[in-house]
N, C-alpha and C. Protein backbone atom coordinates (compact mmCIF):
# COMPACT_ATOMS: atom_id res chain seq x y z
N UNK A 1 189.25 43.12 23.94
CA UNK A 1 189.28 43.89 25.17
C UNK A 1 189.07 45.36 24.82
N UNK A 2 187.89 46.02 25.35
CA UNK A 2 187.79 46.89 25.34
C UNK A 2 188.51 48.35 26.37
N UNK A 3 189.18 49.42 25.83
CA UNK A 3 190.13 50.40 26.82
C UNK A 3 189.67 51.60 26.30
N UNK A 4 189.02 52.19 27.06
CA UNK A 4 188.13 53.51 27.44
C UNK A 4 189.02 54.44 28.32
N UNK A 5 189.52 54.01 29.51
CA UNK A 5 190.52 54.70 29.88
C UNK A 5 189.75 55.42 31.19
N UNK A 6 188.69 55.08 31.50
CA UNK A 6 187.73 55.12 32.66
C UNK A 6 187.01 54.19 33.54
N UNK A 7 187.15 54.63 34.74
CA UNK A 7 187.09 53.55 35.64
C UNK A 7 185.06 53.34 35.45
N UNK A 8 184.64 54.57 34.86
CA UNK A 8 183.22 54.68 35.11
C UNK A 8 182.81 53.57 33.77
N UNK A 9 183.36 54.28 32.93
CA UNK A 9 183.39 53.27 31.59
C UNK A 9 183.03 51.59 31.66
N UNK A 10 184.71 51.26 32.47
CA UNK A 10 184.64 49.94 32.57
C UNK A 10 183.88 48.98 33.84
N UNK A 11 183.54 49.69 34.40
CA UNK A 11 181.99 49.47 35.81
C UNK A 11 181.05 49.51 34.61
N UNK A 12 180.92 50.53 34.04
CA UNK A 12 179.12 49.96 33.08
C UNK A 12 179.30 48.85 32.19
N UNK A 13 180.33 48.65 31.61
CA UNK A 13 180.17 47.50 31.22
C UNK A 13 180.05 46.02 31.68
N UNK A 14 180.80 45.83 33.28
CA UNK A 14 180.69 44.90 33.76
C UNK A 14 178.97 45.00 34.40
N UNK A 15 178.06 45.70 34.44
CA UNK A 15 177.39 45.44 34.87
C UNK A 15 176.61 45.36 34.20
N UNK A 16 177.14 46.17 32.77
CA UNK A 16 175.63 45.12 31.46
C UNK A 16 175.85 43.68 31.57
N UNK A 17 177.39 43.04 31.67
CA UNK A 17 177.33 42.05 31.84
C UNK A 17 176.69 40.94 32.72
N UNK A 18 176.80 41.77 33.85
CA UNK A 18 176.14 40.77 35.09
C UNK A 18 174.52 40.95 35.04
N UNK A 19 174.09 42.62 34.49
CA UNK A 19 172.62 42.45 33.83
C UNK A 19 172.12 41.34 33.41
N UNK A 20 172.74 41.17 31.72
CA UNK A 20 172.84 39.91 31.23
C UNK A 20 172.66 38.58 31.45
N UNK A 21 173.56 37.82 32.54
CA UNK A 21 173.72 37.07 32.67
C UNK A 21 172.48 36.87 33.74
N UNK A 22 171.89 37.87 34.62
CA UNK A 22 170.83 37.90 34.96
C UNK A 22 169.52 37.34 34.84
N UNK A 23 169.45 38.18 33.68
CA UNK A 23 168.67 37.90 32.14
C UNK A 23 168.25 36.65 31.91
N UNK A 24 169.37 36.08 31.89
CA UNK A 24 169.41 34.86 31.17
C UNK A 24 169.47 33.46 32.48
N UNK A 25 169.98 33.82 33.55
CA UNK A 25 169.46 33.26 34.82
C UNK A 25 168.24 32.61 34.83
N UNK A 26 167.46 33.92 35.18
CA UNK A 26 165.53 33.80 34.66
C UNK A 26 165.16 33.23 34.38
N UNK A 27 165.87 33.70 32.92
CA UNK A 27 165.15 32.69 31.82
C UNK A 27 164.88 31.01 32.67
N UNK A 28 166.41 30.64 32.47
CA UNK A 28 166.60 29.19 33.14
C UNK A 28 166.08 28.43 33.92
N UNK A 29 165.71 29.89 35.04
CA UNK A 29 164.88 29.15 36.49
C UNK A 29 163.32 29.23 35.82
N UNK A 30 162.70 29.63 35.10
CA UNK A 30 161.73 29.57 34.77
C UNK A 30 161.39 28.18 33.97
N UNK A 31 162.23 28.13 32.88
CA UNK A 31 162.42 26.36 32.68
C UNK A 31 162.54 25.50 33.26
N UNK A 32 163.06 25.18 34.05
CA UNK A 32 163.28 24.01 34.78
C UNK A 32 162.24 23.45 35.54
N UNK A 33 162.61 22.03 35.53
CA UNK A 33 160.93 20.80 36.20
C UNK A 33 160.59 21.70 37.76
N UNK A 34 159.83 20.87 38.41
CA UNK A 34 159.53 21.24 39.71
C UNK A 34 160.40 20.19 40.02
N UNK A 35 160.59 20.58 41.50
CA UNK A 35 161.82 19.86 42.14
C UNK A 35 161.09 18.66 42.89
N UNK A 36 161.78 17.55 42.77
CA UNK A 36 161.22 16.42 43.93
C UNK A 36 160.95 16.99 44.92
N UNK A 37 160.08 16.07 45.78
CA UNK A 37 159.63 16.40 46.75
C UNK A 37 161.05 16.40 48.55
N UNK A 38 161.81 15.81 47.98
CA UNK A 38 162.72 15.33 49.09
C UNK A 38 163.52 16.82 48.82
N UNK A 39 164.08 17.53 47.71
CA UNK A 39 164.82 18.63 47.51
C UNK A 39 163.98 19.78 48.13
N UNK A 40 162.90 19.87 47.97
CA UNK A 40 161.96 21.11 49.02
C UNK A 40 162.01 20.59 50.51
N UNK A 41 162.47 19.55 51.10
CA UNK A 41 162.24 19.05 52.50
C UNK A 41 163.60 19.78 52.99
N UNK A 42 164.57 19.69 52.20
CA UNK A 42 166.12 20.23 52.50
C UNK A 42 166.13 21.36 52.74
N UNK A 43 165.04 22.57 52.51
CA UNK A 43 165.22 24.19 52.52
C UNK A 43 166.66 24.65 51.33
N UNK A 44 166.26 25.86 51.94
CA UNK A 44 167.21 26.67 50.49
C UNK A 44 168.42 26.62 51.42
N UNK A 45 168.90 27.58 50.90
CA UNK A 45 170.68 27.92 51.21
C UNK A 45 170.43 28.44 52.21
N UNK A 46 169.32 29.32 52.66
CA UNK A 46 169.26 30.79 54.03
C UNK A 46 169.00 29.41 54.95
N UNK A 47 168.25 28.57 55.16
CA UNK A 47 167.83 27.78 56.31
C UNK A 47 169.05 26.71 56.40
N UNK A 48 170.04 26.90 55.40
CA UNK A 48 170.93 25.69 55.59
C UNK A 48 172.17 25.75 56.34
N UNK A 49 172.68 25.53 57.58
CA UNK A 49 173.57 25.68 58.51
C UNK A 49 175.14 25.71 57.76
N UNK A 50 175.18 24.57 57.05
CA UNK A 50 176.63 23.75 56.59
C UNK A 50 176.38 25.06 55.62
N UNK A 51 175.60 25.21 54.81
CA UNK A 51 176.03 25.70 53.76
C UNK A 51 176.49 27.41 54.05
N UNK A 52 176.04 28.06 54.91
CA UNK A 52 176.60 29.54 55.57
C UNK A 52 177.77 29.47 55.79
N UNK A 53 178.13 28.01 56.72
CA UNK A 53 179.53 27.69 57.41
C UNK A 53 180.56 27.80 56.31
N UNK A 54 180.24 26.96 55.20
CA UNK A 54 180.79 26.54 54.01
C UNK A 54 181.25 28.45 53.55
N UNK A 55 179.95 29.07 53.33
CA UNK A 55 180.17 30.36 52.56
C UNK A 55 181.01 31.30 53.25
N UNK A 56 180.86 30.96 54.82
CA UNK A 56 181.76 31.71 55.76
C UNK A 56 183.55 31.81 55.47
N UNK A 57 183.40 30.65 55.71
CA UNK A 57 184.78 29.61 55.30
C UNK A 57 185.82 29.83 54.15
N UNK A 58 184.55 30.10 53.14
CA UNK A 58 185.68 30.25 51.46
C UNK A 58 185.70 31.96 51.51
N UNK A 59 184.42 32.57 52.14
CA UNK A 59 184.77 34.13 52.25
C UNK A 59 186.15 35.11 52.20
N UNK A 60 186.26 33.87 53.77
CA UNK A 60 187.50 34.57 54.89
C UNK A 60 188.60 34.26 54.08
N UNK A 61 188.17 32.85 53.53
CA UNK A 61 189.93 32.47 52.59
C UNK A 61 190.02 33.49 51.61
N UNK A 62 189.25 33.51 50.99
CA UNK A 62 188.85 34.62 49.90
C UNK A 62 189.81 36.42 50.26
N UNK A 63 189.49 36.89 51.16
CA UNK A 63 189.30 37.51 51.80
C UNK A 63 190.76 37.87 52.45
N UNK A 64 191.37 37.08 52.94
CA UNK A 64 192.77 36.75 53.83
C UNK A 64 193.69 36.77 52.40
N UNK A 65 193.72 35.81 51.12
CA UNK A 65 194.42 35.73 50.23
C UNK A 65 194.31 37.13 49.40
N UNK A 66 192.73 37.96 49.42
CA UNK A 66 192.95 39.44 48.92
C UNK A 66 193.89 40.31 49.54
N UNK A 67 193.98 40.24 50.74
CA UNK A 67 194.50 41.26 51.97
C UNK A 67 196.44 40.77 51.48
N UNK A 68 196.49 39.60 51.46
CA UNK A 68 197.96 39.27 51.32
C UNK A 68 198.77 39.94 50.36
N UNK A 69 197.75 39.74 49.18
CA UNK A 69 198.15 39.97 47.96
C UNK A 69 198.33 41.87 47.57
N UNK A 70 197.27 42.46 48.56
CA UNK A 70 197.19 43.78 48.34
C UNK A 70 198.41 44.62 49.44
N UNK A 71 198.87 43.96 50.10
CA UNK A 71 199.36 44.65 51.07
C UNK A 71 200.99 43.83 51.25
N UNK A 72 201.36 43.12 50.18
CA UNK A 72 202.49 42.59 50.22
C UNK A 72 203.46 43.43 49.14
N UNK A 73 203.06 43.86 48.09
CA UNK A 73 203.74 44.70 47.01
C UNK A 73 204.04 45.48 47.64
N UNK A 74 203.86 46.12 48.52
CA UNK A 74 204.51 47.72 48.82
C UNK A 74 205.45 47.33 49.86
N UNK A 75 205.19 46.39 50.58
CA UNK A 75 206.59 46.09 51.20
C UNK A 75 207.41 45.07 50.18
């Protein structure tokens, strides 16, 4: 673990990281077969109803359990 003792510090490093992992994303999607023909009939994630609902869903939980957690210590 790296301790710099700056908030600017430890932001650049998380974002070489997510650079990175970027990076290497790419790479991956560039490898991979072409997809059956039935997986292109399904659309991506933007045209997919359930799956927004789904992202909506774990957001708010997401989201509700941050708020709890940040605003319960001080009382």
């Amino acid at each position: 673990m790296i301790r710099t003792g700056s908030w600017r510090m430890g932001l650049a490093i998380w974002a070489t990281r997510v650079l990175v992992a970027l990076l290497f994303g790419s790479m991956q999607h560039e490898r991979m077969p072409a997809q059956p023909a039935q997986a292109q009939r399904n659309g991506s994630f933007f045209g997919n109803s359930r799956a927004w609902l789904l992202a909506i869903f774990f957001g708010l939980g997401t989201a509700s359990y941050t708020c709890v957690l940040a605003w319960l210590a001080p009382y």
